[in-house]
PDB file of N, CA and C in Angstrom:
ATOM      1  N   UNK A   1     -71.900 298.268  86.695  1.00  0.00           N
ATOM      2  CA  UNK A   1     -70.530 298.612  87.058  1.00  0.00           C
ATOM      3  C   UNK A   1     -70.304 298.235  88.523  1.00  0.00           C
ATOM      4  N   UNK A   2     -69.148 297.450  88.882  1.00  0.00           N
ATOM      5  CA  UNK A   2     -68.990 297.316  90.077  1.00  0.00           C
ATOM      6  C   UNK A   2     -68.664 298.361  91.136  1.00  0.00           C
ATOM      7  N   UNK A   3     -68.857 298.009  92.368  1.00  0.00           N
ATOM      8  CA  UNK A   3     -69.000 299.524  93.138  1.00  0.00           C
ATOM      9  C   UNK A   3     -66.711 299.323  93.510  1.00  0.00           C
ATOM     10  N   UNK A   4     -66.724 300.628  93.959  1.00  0.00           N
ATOM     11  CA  UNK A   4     -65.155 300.439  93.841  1.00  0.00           C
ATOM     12  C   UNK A   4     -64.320 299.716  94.829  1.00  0.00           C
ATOM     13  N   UNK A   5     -65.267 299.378  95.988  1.00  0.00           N
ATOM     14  CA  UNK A   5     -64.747 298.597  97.296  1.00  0.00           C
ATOM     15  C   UNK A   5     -64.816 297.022  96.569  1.00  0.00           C
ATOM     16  N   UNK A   6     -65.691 296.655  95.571  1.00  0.00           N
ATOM     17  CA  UNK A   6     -65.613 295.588  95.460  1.00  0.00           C
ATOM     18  C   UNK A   6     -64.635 295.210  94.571  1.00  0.00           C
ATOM     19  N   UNK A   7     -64.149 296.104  93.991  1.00  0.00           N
ATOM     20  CA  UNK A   7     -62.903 295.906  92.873  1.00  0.00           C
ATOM     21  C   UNK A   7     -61.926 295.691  93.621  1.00  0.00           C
ATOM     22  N   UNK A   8     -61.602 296.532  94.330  1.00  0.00           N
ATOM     23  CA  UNK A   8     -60.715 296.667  94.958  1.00  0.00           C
ATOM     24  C   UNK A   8     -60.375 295.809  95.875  1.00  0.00           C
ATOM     25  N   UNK A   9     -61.583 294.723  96.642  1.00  0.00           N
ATOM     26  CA  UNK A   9     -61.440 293.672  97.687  1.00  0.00           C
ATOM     27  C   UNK A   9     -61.022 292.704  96.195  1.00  0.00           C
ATOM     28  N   UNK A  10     -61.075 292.468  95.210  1.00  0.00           N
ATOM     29  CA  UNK A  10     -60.700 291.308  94.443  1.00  0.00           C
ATOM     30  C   UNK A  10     -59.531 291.816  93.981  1.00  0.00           C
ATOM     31  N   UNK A  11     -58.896 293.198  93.428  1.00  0.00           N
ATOM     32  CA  UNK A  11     -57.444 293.157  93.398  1.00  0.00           C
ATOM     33  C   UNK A  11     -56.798 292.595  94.494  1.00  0.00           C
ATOM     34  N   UNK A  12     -56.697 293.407  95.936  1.00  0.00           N
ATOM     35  CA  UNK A  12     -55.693 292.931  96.694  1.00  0.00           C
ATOM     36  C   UNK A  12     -55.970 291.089  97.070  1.00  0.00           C
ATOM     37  N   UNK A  13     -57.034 290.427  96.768  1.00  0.00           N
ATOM     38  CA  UNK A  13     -57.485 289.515  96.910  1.00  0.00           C
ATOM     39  C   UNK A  13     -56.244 288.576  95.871  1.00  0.00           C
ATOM     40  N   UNK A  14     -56.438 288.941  94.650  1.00  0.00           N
ATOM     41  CA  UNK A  14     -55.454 288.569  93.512  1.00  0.00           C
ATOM     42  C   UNK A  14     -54.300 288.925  93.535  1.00  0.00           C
ATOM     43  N   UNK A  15     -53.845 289.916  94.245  1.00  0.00           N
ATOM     44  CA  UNK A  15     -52.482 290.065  94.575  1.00  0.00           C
ATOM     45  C   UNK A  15     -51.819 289.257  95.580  1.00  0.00           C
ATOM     46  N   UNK A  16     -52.730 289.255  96.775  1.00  0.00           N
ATOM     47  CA  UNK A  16     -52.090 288.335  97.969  1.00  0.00           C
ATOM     48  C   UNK A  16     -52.051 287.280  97.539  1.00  0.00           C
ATOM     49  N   UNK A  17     -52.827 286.744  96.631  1.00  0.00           N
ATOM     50  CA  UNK A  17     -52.917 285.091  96.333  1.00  0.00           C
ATOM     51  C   UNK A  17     -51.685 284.878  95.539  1.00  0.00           C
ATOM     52  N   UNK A  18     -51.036 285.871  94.685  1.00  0.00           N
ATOM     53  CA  UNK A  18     -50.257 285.458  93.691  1.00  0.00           C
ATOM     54  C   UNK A  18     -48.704 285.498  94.544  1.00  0.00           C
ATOM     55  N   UNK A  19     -48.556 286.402  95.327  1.00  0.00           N
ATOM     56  CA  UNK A  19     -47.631 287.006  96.594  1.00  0.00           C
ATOM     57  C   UNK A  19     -47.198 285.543  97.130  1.00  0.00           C
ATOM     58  N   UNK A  20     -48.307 285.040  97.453  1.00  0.00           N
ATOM     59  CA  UNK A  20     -48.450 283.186  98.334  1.00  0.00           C
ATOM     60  C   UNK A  20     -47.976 282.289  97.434  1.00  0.00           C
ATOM     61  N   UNK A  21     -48.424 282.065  96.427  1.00  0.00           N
ATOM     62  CA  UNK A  21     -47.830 281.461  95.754  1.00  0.00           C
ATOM     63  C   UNK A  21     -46.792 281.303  94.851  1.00  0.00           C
ATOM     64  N   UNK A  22     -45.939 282.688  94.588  1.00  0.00           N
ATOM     65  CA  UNK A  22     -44.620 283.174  94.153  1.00  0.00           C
ATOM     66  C   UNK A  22     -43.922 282.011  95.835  1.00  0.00           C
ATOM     67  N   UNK A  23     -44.407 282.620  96.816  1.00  0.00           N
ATOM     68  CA  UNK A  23     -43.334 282.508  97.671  1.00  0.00           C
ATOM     69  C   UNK A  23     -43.600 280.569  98.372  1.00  0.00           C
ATOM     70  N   UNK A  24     -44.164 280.356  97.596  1.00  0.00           N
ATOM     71  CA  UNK A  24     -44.598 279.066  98.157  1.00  0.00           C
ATOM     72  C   UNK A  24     -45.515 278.582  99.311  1.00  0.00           C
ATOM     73  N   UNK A  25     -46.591 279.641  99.528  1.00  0.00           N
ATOM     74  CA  UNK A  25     -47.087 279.416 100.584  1.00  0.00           C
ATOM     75  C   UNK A  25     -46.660 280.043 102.012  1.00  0.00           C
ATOM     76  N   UNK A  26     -45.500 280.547 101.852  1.00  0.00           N
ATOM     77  CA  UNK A  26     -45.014 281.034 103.071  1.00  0.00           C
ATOM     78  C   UNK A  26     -45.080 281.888 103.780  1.00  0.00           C
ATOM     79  N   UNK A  27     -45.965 281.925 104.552  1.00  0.00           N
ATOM     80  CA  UNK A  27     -46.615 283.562 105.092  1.00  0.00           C
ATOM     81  C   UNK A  27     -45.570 284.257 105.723  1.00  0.00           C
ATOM     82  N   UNK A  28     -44.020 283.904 106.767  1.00  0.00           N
ATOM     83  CA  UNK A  28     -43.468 284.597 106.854  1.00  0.00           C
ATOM     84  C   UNK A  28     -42.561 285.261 105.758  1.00  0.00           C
ATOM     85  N   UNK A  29     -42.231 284.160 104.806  1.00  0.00           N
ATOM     86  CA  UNK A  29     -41.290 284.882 103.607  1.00  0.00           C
ATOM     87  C   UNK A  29     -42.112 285.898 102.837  1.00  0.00           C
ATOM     88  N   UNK A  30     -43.873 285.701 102.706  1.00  0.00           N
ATOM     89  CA  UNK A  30     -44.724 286.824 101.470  1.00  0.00           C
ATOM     90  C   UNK A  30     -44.635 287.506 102.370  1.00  0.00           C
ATOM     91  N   UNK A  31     -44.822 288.092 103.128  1.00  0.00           N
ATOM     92  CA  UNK A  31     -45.008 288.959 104.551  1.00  0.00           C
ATOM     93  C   UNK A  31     -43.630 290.030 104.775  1.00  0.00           C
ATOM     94  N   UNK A  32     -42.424 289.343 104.453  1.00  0.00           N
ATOM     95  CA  UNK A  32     -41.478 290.265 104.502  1.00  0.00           C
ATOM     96  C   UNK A  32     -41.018 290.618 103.199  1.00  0.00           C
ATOM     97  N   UNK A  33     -41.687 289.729 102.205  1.00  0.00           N
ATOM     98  CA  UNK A  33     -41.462 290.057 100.315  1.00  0.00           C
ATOM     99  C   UNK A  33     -42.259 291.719 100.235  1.00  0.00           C
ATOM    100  N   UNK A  34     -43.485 291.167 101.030  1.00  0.00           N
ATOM    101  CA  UNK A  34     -44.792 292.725 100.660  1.00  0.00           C
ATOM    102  C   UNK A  34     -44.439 293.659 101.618  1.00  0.00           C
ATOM    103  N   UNK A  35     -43.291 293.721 102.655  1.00  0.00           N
ATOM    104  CA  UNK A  35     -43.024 294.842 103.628  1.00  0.00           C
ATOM    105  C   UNK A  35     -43.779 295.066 104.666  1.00  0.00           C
ATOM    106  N   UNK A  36     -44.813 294.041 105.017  1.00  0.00           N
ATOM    107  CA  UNK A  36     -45.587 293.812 106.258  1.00  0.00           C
ATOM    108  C   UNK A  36     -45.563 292.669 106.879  1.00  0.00           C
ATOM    109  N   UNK A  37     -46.081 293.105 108.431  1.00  0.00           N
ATOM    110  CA  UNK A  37     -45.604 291.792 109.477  1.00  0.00           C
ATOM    111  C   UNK A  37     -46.645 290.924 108.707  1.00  0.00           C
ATOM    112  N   UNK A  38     -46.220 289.537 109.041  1.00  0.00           N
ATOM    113  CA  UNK A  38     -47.021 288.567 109.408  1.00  0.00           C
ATOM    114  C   UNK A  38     -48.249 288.557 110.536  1.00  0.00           C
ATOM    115  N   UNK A  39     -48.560 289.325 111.253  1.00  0.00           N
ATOM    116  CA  UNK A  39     -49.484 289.615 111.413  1.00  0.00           C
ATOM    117  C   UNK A  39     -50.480 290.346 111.119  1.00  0.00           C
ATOM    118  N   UNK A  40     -49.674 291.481 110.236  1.00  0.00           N
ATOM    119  CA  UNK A  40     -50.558 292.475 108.818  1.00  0.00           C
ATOM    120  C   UNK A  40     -51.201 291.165 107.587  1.00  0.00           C
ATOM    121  N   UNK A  41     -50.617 290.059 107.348  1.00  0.00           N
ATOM    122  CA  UNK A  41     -50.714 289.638 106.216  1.00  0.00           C
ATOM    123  C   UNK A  41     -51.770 288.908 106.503  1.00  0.00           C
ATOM    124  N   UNK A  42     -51.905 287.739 107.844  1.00  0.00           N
ATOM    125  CA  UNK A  42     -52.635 287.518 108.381  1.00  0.00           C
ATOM    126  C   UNK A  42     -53.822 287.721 108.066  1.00  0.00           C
ATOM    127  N   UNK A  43     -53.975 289.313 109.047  1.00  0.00           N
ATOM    128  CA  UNK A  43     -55.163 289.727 109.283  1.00  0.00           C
ATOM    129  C   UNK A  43     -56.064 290.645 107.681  1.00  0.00           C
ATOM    130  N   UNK A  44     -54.942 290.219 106.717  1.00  0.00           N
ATOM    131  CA  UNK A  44     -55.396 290.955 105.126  1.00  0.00           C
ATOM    132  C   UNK A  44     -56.192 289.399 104.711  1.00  0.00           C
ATOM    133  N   UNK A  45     -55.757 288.577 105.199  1.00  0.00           N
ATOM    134  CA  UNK A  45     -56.169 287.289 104.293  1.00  0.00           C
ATOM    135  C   UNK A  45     -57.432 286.974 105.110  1.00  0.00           C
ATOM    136  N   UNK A  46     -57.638 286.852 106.286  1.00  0.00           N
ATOM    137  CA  UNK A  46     -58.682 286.830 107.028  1.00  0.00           C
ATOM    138  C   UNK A  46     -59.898 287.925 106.379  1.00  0.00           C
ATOM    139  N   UNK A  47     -59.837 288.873 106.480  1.00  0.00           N
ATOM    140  CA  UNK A  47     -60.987 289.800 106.025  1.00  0.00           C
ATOM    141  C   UNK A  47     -61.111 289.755 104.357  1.00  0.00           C
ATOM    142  N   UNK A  48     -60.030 288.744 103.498  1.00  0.00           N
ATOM    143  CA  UNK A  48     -60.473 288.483 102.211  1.00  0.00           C
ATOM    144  C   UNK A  48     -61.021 287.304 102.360  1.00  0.00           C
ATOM    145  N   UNK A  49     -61.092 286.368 103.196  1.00  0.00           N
ATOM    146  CA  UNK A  49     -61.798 284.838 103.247  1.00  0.00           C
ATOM    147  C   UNK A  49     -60.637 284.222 102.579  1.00  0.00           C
ATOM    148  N   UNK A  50     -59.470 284.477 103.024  1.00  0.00           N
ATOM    149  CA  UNK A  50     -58.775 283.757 102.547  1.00  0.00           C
ATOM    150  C   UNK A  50     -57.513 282.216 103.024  1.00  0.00           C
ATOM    151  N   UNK A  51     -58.371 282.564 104.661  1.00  0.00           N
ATOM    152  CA  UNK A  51     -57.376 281.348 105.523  1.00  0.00           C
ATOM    153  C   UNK A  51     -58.110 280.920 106.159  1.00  0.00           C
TER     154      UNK A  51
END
């Protein structure tokens, strides 16, 4: 069974990715779609390995 931090780093992992690509890539438009700065979104994609 996976431990619950690791579930949980691959949901929001799968969410931000889908967020990005609804919005075309656009970190300021997903950023104000998900109700956080662009520098929140940033620093979410960074600690998922994701930029």
């Amino acid at each position: 069974m996976p431990r619950l931090e690791d579930f949980l780093h691959l949901q929001e992992h799968e969410f931000l990715r889908q967020a990005l690509q609804r919005h075309d890539f656009q970190i300021n438009i997903t950023a104000d779609a998900l109700g956080i700065s662009r520098k929140s979104l940033w620093e979410r994609m960074k600690r998922l390995a994701m930029g």
